[in-house]
Protein backbone atom coordinates (compact mmCIF):
# COMPACT_ATOMS: atom_id res chain seq x y z
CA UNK A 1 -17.80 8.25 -7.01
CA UNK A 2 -14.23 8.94 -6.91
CA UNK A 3 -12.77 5.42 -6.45
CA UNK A 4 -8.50 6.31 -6.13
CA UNK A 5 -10.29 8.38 -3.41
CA UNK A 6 -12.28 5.95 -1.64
CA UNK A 7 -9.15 3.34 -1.90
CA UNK A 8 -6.74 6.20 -0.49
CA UNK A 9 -8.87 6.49 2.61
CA UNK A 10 -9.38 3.00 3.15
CA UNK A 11 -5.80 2.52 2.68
CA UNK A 12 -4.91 5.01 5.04
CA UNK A 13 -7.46 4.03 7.51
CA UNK A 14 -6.11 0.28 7.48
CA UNK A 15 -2.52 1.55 7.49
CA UNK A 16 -3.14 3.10 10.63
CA UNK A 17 -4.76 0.40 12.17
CA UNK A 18 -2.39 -2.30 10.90
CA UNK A 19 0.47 -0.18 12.49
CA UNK A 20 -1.24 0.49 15.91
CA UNK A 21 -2.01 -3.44 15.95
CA UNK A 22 1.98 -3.84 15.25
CA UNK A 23 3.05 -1.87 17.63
CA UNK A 24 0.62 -3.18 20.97
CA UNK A 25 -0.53 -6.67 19.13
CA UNK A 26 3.06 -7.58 17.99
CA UNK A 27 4.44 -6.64 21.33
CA UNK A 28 7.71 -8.55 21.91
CA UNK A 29 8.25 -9.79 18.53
CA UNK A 30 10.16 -7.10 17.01
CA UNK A 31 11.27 -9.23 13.82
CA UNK A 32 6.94 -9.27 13.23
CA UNK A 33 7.05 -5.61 14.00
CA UNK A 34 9.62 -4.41 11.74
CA UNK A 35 7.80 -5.78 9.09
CA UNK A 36 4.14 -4.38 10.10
CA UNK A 37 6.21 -1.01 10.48
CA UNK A 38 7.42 -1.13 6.73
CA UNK A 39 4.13 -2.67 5.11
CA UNK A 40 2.30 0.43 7.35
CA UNK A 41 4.74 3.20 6.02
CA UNK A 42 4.88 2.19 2.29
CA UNK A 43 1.22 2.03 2.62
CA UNK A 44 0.40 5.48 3.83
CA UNK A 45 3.13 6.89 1.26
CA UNK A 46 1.50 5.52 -1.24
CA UNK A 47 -1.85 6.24 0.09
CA UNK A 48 -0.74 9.83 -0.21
CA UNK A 49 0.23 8.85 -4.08
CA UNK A 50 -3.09 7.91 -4.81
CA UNK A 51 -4.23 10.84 -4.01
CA UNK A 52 -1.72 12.95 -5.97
CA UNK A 53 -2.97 10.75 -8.61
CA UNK A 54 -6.42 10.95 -8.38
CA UNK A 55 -6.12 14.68 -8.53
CA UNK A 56 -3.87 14.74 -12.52
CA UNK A 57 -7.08 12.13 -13.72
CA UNK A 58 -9.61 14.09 -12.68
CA UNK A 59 -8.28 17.04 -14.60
CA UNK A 60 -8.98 16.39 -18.43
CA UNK A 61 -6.68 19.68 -19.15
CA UNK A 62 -3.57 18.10 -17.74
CA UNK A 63 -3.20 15.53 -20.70
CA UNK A 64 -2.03 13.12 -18.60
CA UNK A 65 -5.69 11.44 -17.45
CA UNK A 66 -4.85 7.62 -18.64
CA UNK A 67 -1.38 7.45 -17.02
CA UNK A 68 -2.59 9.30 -13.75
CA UNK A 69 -5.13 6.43 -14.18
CA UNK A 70 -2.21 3.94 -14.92
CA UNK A 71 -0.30 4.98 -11.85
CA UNK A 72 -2.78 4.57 -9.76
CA UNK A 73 -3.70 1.33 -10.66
CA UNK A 74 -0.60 0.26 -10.28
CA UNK A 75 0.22 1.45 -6.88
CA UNK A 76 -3.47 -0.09 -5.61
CA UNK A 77 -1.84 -3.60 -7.09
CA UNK A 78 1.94 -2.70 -5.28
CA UNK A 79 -0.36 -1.95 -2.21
CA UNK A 80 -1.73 -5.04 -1.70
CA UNK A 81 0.98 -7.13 -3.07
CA UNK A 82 4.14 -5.70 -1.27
CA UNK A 83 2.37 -4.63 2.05
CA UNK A 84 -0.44 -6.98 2.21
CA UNK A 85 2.62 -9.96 2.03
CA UNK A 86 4.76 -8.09 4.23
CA UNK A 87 1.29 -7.92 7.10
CA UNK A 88 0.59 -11.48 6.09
CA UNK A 89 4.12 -12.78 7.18
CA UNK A 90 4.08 -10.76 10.12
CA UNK A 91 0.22 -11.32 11.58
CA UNK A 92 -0.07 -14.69 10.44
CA UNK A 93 3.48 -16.24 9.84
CA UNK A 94 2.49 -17.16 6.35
CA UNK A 95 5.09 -17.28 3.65
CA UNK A 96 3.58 -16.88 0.46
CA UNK A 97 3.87 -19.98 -2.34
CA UNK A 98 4.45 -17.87 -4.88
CA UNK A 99 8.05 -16.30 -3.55
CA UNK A 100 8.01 -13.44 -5.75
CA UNK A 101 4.74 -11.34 -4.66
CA UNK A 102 6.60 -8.96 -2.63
CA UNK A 103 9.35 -7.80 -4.93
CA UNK A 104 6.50 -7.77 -7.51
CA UNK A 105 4.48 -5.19 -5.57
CA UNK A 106 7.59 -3.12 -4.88
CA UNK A 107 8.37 -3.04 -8.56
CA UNK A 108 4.94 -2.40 -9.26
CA UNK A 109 4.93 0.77 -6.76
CA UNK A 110 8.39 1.65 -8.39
CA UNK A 111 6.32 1.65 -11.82
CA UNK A 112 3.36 3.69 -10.26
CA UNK A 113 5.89 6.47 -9.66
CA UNK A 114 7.44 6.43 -13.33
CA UNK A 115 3.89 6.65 -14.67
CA UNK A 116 3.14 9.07 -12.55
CA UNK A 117 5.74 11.54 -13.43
CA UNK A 118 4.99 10.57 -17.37
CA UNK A 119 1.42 11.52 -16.09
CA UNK A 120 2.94 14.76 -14.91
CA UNK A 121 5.12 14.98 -17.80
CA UNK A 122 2.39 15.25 -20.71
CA UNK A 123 1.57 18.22 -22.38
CA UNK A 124 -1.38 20.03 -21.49
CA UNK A 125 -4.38 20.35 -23.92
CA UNK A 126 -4.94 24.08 -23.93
């Protein structure tokens, strides 16, 4: 099982269906909207991220396997925290106790791409 896999297509998927449901199940509440649009586009970007990777951990020769590893973990964590708060004040009205969970996940995405390019950035072992 690939798992960065499996989470970018169930990202993706969800993406897509969260911003379809903003777009006709928001209808007439564009401030809710905006925000469904953001969480949805962040998500599939980094979606796409996942993917990229997924594909520098599967390859042992790139000698960067535990930071493509890193950087994926971390945007799976900026995922959930920056979009999922951004859905959950839009679909449900909720503002989150703990104020500080969606610049959290956006630094965490922001970190996802600096380990990503370090990721990119080691030396190969051959």
């Amino acid at each position: 099982m690939r798992p960065w896999i499996v989470l970018a297509g169930l990202g993706g998927m969800s993406a897509v269906g969260l911003g379809a449901y903003g777009v006709h199940g928001l209808a007439g509440d564009a401030a809710a909207q905006a925000l469904v649009e953001q969480g949805a586009g962040y998500q599939l970007a980094h979606c796409l991220a996942l993917l990229a990777a997924d594909r520098l951990a599967a390859n042992p020769r790139s000698g960067g396997t535990r930071a493509a590893h890193g950087a994926a973990l971390l945007f799976v964590l900026g995922m959930a925290l920056f979009c999922g708060s951004l859905y959950l004040k839009a679909i449900a009205g909720l503002v989150l106790p703990v104020p500080m969970v969606t610049p959290a996940g956006g630094i965490s995405l922001m970190a996802g791409w600096l380990v990503l390019s370090i990721a990119g950035w080691c030396k190969s072992s051959d």
